[in-house]
C-alpha atoms as a PDB file:
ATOM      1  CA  UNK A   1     -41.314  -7.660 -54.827  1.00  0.00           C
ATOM      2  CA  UNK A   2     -39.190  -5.489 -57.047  1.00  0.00           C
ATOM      3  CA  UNK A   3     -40.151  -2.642 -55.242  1.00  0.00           C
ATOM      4  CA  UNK A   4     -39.151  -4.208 -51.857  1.00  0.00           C
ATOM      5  CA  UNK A   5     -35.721  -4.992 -53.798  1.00  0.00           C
ATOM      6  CA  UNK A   6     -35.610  -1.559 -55.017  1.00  0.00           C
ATOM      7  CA  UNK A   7     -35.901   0.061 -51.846  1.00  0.00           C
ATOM      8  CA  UNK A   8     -33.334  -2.187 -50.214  1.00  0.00           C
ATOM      9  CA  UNK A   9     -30.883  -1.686 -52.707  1.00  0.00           C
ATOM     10  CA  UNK A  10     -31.401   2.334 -51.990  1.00  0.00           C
ATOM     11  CA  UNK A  11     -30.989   2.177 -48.472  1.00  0.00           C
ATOM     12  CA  UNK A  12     -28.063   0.298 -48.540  1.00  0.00           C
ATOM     13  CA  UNK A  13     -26.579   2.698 -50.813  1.00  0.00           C
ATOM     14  CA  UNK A  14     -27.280   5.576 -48.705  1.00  0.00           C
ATOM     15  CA  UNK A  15     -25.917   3.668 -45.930  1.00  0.00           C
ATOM     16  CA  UNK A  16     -23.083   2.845 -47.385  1.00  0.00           C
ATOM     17  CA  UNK A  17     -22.465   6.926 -48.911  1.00  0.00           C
ATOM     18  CA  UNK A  18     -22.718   7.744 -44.999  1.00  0.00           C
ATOM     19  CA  UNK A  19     -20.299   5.653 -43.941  1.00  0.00           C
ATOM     20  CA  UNK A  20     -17.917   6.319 -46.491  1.00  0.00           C
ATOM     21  CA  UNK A  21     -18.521  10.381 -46.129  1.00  0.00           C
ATOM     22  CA  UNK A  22     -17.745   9.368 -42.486  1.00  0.00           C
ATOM     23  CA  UNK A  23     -14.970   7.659 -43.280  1.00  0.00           C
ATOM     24  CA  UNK A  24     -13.423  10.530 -45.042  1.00  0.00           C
ATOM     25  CA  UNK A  25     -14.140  13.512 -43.230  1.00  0.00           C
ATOM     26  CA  UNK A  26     -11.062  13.160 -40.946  1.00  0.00           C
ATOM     27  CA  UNK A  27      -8.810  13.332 -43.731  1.00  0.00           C
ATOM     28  CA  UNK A  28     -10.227  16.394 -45.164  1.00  0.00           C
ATOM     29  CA  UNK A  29     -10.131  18.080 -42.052  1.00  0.00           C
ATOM     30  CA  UNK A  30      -6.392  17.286 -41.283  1.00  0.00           C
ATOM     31  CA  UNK A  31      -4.834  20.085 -42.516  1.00  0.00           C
ATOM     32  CA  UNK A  32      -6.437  21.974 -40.286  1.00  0.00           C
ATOM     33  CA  UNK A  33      -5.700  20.141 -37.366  1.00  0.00           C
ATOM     34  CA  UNK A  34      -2.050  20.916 -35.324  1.00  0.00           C
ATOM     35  CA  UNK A  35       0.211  18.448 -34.182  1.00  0.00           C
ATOM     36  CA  UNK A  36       0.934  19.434 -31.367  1.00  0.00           C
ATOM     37  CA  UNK A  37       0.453  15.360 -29.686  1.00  0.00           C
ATOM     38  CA  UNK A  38      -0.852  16.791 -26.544  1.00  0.00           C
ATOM     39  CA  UNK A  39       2.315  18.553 -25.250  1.00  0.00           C
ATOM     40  CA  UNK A  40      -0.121  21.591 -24.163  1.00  0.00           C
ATOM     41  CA  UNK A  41      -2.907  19.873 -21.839  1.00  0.00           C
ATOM     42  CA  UNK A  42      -0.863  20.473 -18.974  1.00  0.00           C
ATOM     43  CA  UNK A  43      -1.209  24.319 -19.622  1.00  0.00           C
ATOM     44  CA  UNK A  44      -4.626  24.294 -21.242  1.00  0.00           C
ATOM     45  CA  UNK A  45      -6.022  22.433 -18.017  1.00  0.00           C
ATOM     46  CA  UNK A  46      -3.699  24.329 -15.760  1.00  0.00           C
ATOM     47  CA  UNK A  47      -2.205  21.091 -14.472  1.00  0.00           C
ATOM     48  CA  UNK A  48       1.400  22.151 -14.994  1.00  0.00           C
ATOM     49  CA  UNK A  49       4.059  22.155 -17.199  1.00  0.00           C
ATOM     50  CA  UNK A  50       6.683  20.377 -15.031  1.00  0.00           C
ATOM     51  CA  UNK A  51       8.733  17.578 -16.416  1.00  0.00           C
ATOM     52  CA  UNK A  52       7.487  13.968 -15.706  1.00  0.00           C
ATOM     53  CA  UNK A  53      10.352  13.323 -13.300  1.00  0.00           C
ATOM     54  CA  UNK A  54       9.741  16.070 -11.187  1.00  0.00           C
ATOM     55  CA  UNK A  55       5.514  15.055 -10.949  1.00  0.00           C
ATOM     56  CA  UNK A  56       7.301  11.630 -10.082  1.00  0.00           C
ATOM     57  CA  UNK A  57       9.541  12.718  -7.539  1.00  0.00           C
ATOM     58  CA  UNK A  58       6.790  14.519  -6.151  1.00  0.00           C
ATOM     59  CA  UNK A  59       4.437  11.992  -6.147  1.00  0.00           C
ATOM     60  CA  UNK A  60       6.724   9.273  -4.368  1.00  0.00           C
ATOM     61  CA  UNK A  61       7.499  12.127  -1.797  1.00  0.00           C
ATOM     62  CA  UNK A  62       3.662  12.623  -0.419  1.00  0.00           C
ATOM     63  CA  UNK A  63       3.572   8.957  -0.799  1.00  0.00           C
ATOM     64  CA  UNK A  64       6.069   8.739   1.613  1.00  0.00           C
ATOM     65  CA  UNK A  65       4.883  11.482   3.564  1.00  0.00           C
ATOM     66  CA  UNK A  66       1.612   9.823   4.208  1.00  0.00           C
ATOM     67  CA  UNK A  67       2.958   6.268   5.101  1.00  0.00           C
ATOM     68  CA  UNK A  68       5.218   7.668   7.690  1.00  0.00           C
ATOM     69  CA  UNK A  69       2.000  10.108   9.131  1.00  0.00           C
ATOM     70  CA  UNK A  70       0.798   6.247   9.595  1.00  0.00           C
ATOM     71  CA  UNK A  71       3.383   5.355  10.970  1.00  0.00           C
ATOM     72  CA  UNK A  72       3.599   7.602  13.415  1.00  0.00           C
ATOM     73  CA  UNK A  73      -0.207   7.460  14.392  1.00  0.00           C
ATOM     74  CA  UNK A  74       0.828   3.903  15.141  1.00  0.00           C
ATOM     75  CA  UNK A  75       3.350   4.529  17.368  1.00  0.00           C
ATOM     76  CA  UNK A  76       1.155   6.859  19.180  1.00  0.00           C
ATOM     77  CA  UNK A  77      -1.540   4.382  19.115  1.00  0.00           C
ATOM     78  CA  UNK A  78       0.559   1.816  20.839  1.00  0.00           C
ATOM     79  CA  UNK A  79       1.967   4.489  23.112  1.00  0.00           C
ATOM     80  CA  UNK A  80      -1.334   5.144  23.880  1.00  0.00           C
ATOM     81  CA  UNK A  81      -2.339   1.471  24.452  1.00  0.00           C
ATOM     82  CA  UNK A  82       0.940   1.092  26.762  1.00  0.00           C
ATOM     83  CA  UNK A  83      -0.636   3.839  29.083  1.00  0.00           C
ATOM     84  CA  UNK A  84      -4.049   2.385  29.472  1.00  0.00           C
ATOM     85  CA  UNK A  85      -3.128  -0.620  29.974  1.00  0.00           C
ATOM     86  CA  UNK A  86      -2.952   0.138  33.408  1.00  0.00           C
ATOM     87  CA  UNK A  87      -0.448  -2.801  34.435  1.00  0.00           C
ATOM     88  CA  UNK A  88      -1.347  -5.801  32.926  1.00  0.00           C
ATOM     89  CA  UNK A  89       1.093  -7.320  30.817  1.00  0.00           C
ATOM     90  CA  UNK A  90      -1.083  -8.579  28.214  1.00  0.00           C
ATOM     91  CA  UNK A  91      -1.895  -4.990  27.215  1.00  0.00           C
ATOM     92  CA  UNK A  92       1.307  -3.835  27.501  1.00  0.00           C
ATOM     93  CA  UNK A  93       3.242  -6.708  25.759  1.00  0.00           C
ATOM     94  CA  UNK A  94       0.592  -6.186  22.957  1.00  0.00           C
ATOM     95  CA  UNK A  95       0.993  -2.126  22.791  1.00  0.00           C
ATOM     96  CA  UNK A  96       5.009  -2.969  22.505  1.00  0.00           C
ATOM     97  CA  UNK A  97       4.311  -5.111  19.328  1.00  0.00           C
ATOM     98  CA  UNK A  98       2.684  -2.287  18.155  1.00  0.00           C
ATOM     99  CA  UNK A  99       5.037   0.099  18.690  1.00  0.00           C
ATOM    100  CA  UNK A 100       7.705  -1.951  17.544  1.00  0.00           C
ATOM    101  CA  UNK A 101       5.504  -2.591  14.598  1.00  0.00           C
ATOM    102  CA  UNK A 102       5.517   0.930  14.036  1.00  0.00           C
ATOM    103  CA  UNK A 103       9.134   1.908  14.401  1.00  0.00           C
ATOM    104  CA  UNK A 104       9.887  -0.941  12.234  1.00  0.00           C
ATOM    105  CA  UNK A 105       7.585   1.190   9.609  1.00  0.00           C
ATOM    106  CA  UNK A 106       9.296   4.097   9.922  1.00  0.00           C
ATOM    107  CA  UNK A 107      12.654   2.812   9.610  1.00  0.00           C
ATOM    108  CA  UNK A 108      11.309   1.029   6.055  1.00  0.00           C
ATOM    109  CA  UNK A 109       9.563   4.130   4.753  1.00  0.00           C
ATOM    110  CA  UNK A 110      13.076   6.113   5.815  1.00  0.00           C
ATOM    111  CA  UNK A 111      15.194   3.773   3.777  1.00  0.00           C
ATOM    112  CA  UNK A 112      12.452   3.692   1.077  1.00  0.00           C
ATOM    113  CA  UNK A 113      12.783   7.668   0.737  1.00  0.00           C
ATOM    114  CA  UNK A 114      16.576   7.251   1.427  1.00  0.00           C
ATOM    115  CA  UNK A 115      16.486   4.943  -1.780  1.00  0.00           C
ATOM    116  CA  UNK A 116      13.965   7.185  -3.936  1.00  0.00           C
ATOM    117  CA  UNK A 117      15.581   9.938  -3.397  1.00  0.00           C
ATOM    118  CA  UNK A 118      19.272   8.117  -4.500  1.00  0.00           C
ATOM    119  CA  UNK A 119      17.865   6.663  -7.421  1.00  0.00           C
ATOM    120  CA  UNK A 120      15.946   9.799  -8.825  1.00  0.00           C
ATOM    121  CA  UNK A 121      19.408  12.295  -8.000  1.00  0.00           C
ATOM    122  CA  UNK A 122      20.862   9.664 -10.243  1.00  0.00           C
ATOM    123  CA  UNK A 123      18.591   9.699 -13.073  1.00  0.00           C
ATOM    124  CA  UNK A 124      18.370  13.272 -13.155  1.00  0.00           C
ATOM    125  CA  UNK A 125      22.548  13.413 -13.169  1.00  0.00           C
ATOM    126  CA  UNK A 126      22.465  10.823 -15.732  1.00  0.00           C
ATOM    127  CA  UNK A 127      19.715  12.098 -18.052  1.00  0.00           C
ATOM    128  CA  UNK A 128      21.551  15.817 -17.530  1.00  0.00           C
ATOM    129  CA  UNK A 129      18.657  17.017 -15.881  1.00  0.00           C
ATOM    130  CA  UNK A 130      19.888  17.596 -12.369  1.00  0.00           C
ATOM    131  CA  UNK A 131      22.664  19.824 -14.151  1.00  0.00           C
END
């Protein structure tokens, strides 16, 4: 039984002295470690170095850019459905929602980029980055 105590009581000890070395290693290794908080993973990875507002402008713009490719394959779509419809007016009162539907997309997603593209001029101008 003592034994059995014994060994307990020096396993939880060694547990215990590896947790506690474990604890401490990060704080004897911080002086060698830089501060540098990340700033160079854009140039490590080769990702970039741009500023964020730039990679946001850019990513709104091909956001755009694909909703009004949409758009536009919608308008074909309907134009499409207009021609085949071959006369009936079912079809072709259907294939003029669509394109309506459509143009009424692309005159969103031109406002939308119409409004990005305000906003972003004006946080760059007021930041004193567009200068």
């Amino acid at each position: 039984m003592l034994s059995k105590i014994l060994k307990y009581k020096v396993g939880l000890s060694v547990l215990a002295a590896m947790v506690f070395s474990l604890a401490l290693a990060p704080a004897a290794l911080a002086g060698s470690i830089e501060a540098d908080f990340g700033l160079t993973y854009g140039t490590v990875s080769r990702l970039g170095n741009q500023d964020l507002r730039t990679t946001i402008a850019s990513i709104i713009n091909v956001a755009l850019s694909l909703l009004g490719i949409i758009a536009l394959v919608i308008v074909l779509y309907g134009g499409f459905k207009w021609m085949t419809a071959g006369g009936n007016d079912e079809g072709v009162g259907e294939a003029r929602k669509i394109i309506i539907a459509g143009v009424v997309g692309l005159a969103v997603i031109l406002s939308a980029y119409a409004i990005s593209s305000f906003v972003l001029v004006q946080l760059g101008t007021a930041t004193g980055y567009g200068t």
